[in-house]
PDB file of N, CA and C in Angstrom:
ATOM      1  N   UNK A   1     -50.930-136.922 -30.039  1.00  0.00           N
ATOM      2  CA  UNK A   1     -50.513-138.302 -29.911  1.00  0.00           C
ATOM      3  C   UNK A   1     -51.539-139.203 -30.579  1.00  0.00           C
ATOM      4  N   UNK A   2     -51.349-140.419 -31.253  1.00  0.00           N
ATOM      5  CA  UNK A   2     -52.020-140.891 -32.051  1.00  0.00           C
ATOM      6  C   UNK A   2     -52.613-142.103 -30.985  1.00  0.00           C
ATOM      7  N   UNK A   3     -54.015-142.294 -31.291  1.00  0.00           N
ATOM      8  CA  UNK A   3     -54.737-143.440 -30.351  1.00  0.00           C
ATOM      9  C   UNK A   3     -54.497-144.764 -31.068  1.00  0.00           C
ATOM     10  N   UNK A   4     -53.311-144.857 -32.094  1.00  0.00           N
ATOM     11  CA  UNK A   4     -53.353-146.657 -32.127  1.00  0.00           C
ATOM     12  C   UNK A   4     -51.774-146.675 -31.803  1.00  0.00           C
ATOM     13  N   UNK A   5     -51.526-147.760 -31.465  1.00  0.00           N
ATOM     14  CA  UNK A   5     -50.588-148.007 -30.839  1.00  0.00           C
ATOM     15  C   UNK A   5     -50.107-148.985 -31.914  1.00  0.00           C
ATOM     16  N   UNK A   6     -48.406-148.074 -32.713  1.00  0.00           N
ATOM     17  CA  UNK A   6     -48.040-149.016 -33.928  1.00  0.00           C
ATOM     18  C   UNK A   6     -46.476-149.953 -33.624  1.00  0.00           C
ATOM     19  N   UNK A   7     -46.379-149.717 -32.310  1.00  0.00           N
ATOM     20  CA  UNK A   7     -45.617-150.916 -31.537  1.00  0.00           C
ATOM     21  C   UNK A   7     -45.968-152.283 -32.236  1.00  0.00           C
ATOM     22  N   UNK A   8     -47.254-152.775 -32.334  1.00  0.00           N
ATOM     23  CA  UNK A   8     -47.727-153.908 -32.274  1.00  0.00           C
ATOM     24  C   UNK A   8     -47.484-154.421 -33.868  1.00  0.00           C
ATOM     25  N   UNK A   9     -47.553-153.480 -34.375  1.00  0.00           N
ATOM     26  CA  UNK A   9     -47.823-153.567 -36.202  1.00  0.00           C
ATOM     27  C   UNK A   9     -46.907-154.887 -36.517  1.00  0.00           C
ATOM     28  N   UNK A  10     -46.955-155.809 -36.973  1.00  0.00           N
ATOM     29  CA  UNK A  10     -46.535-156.738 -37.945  1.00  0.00           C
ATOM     30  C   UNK A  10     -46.804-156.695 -39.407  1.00  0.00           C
ATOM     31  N   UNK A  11     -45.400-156.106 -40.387  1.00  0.00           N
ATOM     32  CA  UNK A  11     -45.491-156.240 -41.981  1.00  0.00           C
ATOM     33  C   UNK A  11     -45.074-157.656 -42.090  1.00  0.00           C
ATOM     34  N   UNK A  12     -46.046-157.771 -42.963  1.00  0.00           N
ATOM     35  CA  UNK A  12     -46.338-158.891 -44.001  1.00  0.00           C
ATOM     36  C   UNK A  12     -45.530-159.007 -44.732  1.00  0.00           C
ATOM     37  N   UNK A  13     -44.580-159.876 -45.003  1.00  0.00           N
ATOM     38  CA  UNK A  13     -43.528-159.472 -46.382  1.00  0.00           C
ATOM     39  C   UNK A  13     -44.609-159.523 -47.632  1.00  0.00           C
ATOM     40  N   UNK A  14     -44.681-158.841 -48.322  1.00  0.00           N
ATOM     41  CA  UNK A  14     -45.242-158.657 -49.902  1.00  0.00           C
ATOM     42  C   UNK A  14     -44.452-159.139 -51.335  1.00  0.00           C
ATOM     43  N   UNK A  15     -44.557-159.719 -52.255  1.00  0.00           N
ATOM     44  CA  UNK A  15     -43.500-160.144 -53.415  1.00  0.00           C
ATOM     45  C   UNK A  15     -43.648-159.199 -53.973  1.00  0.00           C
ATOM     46  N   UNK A  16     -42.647-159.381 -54.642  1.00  0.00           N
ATOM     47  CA  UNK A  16     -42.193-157.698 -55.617  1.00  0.00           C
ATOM     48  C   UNK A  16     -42.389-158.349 -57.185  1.00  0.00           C
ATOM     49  N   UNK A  17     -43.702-158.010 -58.120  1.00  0.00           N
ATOM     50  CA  UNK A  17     -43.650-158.558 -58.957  1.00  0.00           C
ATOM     51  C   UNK A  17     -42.630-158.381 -60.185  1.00  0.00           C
ATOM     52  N   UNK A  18     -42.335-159.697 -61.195  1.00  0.00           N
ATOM     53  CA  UNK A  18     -41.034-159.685 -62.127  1.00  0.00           C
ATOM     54  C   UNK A  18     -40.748-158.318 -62.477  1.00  0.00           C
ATOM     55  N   UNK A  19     -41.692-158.113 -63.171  1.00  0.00           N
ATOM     56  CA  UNK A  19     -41.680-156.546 -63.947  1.00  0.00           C
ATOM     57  C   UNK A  19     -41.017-155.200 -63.205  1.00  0.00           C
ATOM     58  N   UNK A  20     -41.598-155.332 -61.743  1.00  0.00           N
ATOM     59  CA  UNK A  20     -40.985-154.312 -60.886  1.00  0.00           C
ATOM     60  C   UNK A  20     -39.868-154.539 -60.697  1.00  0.00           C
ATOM     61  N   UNK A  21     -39.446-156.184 -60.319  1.00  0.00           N
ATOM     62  CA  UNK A  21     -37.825-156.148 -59.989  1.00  0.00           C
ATOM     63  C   UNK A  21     -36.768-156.222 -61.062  1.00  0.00           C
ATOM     64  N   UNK A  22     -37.583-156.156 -62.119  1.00  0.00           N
ATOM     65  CA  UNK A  22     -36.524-155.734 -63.178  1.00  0.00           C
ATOM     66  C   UNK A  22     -36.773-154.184 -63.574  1.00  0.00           C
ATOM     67  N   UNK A  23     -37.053-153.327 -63.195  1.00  0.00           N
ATOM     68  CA  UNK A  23     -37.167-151.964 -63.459  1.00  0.00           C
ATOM     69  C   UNK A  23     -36.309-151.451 -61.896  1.00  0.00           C
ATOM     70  N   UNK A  24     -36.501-152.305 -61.251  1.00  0.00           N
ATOM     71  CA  UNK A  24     -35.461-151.981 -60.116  1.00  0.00           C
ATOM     72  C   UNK A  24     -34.232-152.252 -60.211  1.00  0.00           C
ATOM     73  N   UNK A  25     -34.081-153.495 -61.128  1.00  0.00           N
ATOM     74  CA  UNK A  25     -32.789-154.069 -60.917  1.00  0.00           C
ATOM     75  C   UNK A  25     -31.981-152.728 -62.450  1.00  0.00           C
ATOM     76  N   UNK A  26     -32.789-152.787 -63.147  1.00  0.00           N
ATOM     77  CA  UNK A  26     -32.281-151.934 -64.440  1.00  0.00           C
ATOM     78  C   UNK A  26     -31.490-150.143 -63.799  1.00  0.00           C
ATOM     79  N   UNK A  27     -31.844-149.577 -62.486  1.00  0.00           N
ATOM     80  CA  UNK A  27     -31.506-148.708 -61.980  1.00  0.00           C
ATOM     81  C   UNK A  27     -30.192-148.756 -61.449  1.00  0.00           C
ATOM     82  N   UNK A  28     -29.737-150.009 -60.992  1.00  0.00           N
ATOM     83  CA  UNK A  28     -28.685-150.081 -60.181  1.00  0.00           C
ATOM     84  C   UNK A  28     -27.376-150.600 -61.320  1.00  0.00           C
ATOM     85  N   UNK A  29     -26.664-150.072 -61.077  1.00  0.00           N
ATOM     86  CA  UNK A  29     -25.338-150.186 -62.093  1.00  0.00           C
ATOM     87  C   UNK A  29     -24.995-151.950 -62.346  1.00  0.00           C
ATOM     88  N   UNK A  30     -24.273-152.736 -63.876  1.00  0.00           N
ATOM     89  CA  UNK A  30     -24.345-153.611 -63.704  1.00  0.00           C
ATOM     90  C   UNK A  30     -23.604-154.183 -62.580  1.00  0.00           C
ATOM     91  N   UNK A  31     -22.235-153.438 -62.299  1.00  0.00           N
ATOM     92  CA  UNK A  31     -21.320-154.071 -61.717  1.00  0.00           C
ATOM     93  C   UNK A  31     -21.556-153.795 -60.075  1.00  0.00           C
ATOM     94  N   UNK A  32     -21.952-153.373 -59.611  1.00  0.00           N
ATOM     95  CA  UNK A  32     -23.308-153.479 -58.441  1.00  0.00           C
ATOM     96  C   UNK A  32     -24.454-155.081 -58.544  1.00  0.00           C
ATOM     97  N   UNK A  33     -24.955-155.380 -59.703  1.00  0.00           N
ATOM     98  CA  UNK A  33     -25.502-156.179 -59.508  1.00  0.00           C
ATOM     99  C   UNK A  33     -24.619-157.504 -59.400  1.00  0.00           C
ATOM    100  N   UNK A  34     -23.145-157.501 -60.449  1.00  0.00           N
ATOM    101  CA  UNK A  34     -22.671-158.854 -60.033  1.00  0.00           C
ATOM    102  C   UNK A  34     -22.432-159.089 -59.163  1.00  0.00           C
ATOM    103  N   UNK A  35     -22.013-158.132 -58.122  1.00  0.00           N
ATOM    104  CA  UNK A  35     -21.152-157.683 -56.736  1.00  0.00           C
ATOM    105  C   UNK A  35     -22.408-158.799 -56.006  1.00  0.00           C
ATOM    106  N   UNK A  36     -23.875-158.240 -56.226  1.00  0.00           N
ATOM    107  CA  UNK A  36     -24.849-158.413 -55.208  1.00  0.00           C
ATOM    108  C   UNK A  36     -24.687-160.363 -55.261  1.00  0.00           C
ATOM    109  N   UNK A  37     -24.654-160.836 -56.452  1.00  0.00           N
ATOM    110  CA  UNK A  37     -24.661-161.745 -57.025  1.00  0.00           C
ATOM    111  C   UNK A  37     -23.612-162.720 -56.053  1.00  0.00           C
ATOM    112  N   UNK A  38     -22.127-162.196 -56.672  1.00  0.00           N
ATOM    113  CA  UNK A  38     -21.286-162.729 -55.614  1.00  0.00           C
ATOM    114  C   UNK A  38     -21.223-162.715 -54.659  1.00  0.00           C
ATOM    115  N   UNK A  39     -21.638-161.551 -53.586  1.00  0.00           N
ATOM    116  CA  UNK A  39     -21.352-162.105 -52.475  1.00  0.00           C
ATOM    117  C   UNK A  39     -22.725-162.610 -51.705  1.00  0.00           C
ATOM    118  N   UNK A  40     -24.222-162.697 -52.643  1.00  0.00           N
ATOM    119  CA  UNK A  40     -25.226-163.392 -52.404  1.00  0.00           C
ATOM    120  C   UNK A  40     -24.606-165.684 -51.906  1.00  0.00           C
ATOM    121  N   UNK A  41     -23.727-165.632 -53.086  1.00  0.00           N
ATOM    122  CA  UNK A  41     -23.336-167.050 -53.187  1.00  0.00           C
ATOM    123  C   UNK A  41     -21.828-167.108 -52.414  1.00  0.00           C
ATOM    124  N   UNK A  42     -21.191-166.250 -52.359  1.00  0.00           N
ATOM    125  CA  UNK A  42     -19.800-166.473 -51.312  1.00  0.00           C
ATOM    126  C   UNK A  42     -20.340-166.487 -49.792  1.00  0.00           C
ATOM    127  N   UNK A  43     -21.464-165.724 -49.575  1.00  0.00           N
ATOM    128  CA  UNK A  43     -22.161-165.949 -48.003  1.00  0.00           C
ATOM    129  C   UNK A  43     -22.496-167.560 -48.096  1.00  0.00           C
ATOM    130  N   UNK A  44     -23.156-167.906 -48.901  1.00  0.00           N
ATOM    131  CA  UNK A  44     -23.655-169.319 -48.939  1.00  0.00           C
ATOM    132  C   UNK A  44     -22.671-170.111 -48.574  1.00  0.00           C
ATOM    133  N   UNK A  45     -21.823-169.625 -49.419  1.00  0.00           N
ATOM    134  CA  UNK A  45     -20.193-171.077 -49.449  1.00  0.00           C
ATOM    135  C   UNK A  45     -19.659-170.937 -48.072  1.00  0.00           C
ATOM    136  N   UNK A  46     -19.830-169.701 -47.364  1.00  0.00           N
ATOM    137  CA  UNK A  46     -18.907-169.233 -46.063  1.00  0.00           C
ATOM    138  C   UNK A  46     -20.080-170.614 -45.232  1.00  0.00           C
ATOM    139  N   UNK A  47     -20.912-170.575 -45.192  1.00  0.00           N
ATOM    140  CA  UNK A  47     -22.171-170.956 -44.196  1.00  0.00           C
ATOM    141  C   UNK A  47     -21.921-172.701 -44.404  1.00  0.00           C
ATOM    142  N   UNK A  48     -21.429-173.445 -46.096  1.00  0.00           N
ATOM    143  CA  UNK A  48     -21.182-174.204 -46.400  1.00  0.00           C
ATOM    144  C   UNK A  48     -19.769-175.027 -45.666  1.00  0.00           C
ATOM    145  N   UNK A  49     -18.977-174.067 -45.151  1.00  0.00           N
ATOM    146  CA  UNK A  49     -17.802-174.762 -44.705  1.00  0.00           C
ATOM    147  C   UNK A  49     -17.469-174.152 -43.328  1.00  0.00           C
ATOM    148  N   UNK A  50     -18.232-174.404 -42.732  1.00  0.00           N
ATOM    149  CA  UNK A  50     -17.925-174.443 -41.099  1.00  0.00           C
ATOM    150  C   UNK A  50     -17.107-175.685 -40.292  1.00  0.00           C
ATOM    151  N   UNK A  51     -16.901-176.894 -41.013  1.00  0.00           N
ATOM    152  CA  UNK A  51     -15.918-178.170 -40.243  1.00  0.00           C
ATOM    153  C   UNK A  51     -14.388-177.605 -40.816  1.00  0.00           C
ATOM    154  N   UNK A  52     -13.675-177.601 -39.843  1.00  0.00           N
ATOM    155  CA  UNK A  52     -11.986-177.603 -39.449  1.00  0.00           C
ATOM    156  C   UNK A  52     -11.483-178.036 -41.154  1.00  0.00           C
ATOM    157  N   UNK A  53     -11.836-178.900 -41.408  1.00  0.00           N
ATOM    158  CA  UNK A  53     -11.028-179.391 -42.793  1.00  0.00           C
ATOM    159  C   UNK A  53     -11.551-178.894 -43.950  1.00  0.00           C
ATOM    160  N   UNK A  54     -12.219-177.560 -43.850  1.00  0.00           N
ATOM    161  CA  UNK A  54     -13.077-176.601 -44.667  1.00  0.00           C
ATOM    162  C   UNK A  54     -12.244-175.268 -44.667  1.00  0.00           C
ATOM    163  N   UNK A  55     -11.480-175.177 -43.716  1.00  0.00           N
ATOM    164  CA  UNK A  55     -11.133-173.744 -43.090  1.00  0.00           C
ATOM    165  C   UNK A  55     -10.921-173.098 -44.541  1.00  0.00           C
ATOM    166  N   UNK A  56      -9.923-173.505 -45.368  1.00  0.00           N
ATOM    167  CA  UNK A  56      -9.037-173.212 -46.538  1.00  0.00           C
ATOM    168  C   UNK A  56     -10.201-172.392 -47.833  1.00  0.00           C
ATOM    169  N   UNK A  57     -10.944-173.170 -47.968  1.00  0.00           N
ATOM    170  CA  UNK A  57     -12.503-173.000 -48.599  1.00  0.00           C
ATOM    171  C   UNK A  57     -13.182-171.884 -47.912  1.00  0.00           C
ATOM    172  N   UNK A  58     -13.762-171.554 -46.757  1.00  0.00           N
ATOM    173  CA  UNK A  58     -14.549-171.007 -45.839  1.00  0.00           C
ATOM    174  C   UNK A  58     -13.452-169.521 -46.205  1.00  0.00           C
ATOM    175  N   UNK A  59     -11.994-169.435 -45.787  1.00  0.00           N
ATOM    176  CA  UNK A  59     -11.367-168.393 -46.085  1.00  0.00           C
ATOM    177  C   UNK A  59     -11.104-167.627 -47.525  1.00  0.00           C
ATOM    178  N   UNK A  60     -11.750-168.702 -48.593  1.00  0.00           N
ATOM    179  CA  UNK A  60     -11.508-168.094 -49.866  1.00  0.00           C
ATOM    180  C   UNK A  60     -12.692-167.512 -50.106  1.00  0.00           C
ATOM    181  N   UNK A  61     -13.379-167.996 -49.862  1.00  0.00           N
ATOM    182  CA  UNK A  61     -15.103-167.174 -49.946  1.00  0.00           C
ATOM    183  C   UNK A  61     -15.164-166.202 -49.182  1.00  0.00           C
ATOM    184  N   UNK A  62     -14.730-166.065 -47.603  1.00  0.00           N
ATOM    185  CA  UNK A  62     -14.491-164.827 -47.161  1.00  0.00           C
ATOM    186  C   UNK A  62     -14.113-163.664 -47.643  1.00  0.00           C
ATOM    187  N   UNK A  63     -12.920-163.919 -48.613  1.00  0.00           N
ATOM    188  CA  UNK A  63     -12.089-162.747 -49.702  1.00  0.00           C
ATOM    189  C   UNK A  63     -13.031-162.612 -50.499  1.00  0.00           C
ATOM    190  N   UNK A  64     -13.574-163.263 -50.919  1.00  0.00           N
ATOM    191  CA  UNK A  64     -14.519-162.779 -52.055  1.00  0.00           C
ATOM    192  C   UNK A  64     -15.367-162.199 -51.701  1.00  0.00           C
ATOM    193  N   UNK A  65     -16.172-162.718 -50.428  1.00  0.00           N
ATOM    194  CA  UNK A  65     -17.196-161.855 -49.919  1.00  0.00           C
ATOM    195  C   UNK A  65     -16.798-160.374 -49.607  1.00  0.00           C
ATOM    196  N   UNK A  66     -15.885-160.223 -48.895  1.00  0.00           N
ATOM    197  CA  UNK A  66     -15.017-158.735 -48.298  1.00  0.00           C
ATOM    198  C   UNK A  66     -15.342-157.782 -50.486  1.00  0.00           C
ATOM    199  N   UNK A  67     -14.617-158.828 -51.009  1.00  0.00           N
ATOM    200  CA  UNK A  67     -14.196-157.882 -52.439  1.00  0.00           C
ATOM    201  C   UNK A  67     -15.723-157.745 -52.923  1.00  0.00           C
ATOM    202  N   UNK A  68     -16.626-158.262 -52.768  1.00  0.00           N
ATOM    203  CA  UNK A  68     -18.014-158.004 -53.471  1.00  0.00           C
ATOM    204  C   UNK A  68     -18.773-157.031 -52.383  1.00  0.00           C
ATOM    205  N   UNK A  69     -18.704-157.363 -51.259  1.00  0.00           N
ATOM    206  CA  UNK A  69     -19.105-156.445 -50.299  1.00  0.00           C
ATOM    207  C   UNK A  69     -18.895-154.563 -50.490  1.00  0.00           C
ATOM    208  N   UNK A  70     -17.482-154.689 -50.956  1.00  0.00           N
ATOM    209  CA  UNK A  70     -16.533-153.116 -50.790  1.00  0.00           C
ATOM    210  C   UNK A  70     -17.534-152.570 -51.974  1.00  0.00           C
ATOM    211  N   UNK A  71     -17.721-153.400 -52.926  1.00  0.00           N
ATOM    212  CA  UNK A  71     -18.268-152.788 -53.841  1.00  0.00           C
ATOM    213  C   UNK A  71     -19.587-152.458 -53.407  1.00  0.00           C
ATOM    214  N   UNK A  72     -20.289-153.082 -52.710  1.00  0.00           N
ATOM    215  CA  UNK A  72     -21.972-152.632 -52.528  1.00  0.00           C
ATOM    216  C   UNK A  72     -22.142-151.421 -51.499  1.00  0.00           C
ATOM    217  N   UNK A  73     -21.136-151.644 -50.394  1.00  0.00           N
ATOM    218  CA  UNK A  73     -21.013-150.734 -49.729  1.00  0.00           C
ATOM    219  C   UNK A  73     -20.393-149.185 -50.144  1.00  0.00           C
ATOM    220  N   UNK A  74     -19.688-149.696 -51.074  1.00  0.00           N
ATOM    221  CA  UNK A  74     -19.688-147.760 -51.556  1.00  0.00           C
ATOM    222  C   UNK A  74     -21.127-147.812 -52.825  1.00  0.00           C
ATOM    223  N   UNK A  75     -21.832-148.515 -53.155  1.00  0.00           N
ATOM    224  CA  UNK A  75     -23.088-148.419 -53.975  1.00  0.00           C
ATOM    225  C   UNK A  75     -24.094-147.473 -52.656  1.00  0.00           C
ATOM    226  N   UNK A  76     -24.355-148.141 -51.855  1.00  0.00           N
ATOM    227  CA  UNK A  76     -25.241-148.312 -50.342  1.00  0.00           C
ATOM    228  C   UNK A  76     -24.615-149.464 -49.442  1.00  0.00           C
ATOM    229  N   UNK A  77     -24.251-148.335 -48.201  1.00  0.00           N
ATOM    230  CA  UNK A  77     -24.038-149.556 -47.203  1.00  0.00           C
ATOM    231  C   UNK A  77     -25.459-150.392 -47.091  1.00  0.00           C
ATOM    232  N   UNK A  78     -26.774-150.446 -46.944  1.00  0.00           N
ATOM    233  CA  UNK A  78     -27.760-151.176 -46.589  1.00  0.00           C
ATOM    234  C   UNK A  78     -27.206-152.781 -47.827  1.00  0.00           C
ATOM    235  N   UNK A  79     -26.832-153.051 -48.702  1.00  0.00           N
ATOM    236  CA  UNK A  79     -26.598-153.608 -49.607  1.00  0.00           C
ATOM    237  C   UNK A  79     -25.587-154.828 -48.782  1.00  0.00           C
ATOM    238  N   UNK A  80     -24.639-154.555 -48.147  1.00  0.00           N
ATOM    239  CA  UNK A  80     -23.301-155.179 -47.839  1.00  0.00           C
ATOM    240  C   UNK A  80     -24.413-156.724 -46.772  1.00  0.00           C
ATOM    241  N   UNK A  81     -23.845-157.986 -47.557  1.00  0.00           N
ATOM    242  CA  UNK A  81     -24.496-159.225 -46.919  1.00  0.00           C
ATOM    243  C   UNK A  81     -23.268-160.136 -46.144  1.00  0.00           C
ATOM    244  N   UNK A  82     -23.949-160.409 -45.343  1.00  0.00           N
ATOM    245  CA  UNK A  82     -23.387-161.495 -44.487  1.00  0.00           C
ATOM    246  C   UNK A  82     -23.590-162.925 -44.307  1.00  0.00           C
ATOM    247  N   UNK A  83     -22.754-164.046 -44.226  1.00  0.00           N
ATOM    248  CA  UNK A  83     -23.404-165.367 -44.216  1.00  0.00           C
ATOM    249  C   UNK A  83     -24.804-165.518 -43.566  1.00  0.00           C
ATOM    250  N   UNK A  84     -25.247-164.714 -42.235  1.00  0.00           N
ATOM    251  CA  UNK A  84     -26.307-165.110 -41.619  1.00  0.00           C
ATOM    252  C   UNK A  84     -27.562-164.640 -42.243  1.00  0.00           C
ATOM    253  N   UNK A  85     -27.412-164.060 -43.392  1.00  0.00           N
ATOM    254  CA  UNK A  85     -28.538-163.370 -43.800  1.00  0.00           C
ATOM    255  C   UNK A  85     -28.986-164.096 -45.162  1.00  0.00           C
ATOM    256  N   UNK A  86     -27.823-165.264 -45.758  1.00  0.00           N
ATOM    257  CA  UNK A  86     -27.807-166.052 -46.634  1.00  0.00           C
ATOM    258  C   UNK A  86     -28.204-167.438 -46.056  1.00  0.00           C
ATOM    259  N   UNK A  87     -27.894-168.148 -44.800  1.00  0.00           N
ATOM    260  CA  UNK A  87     -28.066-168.983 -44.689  1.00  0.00           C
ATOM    261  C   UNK A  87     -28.842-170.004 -45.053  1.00  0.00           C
ATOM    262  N   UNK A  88     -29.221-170.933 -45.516  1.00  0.00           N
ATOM    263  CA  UNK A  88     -30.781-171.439 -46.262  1.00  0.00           C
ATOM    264  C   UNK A  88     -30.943-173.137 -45.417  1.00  0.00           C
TER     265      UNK A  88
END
């Protein structure tokens, strides 16, 4: 049994420098990346129209999100985003 106790551990988020995230991004298929793209900004728009006279809007970004989603999720489910994870 190990004497530190890594319950406590807090990671630091770290930046991923340009160079790396384009040698990362160059791995993943393009149409994977538009996917990530769209439904990066259809979460936004979903988060954008939460008042009643939005509904119409809020539901078209939903479809889009679902159709960009299907795609990341057969890439990697870890990939598939949700408005709350876009929110800003």
């Amino acid at each position: 049994m190990s004497r530190f106790n890594h319950a406590h551990l807090d990671l630091v988020p770290v930046p991923i420098p340009d160079a790396v995230a384009v040698l990362i991004g160059s791995q993943v298929p393009e149409h994977v990346l538009r996917a990530e793209v769209e439904a990066t900004n259809q979460a936004y728009n979903v988060s954008l129209c939460r008042k009643p006279e939005y509904a119409e809007a809020r539901e078209y970004a939903l479809g889009d999100l679902a159709r960009a989603n299907k795609t990341l999720a057969a890439y990697n489910p870890k990939l598939v985003v949700t408005p709350k994870q876009v929110a800003r």
